[in-house]
Protein backbone atom coordinates (compact mmCIF):
# COMPACT_ATOMS: atom_id res chain seq x y z
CA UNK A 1 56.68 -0.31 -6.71
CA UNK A 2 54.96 -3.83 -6.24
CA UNK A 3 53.83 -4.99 -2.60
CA UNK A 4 55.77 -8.49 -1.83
CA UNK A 5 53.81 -10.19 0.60
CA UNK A 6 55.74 -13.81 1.56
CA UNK A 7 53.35 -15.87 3.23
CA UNK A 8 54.48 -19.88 5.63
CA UNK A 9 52.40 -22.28 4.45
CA UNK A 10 50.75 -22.43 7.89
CA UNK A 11 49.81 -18.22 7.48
CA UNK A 12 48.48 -18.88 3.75
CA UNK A 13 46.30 -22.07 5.37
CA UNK A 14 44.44 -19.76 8.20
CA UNK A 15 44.42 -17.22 5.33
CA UNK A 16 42.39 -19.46 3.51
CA UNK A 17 40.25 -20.93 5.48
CA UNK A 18 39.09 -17.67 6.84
CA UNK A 19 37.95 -16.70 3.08
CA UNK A 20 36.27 -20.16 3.19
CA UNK A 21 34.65 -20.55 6.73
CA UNK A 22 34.78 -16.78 7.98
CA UNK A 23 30.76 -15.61 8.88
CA UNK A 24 32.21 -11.71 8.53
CA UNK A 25 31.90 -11.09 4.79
CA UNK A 26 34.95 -8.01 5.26
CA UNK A 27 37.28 -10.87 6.66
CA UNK A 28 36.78 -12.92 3.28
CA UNK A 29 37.14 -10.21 1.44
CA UNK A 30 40.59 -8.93 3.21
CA UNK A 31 42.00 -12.29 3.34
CA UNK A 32 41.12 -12.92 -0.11
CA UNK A 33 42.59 -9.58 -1.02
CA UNK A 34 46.01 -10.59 0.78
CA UNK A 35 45.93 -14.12 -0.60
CA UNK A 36 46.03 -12.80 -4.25
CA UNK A 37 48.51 -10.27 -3.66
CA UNK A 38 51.19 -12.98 -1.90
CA UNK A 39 50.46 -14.98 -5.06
CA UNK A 40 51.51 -12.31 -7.26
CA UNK A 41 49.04 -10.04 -8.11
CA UNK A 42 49.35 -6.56 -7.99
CA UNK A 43 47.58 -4.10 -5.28
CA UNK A 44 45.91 -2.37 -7.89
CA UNK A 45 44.62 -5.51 -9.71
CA UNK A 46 43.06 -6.66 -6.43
CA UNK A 47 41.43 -3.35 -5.72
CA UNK A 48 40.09 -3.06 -8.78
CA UNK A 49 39.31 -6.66 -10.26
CA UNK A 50 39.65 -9.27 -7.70
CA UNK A 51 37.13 -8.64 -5.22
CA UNK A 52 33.46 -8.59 -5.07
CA UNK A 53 33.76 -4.89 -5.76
CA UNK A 54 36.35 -2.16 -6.28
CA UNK A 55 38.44 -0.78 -3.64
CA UNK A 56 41.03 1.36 -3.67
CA UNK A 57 44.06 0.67 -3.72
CA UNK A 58 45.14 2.63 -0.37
CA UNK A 59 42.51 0.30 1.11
CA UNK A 60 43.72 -3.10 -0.04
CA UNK A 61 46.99 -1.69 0.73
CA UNK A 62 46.49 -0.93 4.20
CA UNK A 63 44.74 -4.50 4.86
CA UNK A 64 47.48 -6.02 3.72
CA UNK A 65 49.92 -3.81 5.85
CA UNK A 66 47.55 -4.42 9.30
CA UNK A 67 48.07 -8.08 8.68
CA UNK A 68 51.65 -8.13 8.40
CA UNK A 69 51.75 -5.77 11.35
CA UNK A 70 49.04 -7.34 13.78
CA UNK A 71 48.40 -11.15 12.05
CA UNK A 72 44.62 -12.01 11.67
CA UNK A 73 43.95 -9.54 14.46
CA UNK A 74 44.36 -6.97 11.94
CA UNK A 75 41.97 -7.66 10.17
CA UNK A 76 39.15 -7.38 12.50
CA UNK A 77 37.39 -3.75 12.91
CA UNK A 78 38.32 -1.70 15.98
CA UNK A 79 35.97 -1.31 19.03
CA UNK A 80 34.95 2.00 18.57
CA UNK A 81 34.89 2.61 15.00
CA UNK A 82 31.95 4.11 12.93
CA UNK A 83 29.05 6.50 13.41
CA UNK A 84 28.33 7.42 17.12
CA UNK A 85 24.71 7.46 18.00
CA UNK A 86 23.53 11.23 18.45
CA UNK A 87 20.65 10.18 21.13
CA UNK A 88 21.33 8.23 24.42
CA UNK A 89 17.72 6.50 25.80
């Protein structure tokens, strides 16, 4: 089953001028991502052909999904993510 994403005009705008003026390169890259996909493309296209590398498909999926749940917000990484340091000075 296709992912419909329906997009205002003022939600495709910001959408666009994050891939355009964004200085985090993974905010371009997700908007871009949910940009092609509300213009038609298909998840798996994205993952796989429309970005600067391949994804998978579970991962463009869930960008898109955080967006429509949380709005730009969404997007961002979590406080907290990633490798913990292992030594505290």
């Amino acid at each position: 089953m296709r992912l419909i994403v329906t997009l205002s005009d003022s939600q495709e705008q910001e959408l666009q001028d994050l891939v355009i003026h964004h200085p985090k390169a993974y905010i371009r890259e997700k908007a871009a991502a949910i940009l092609k996909i509300a213009q038609g493309q298909s998840g798996v296209d994205v993952a796989q052909n429309g970005l600067l590398r391949k994804r998978r498909k579970n991962t463009v999926y869930d960008w898109v999904h955080r967006y429509q749940a949380e709005g730009i917000s969404g997007l961002l990484v979590k406080k907290g993510r990633g490798l913990k340091p292992s030594f505290f000075p």
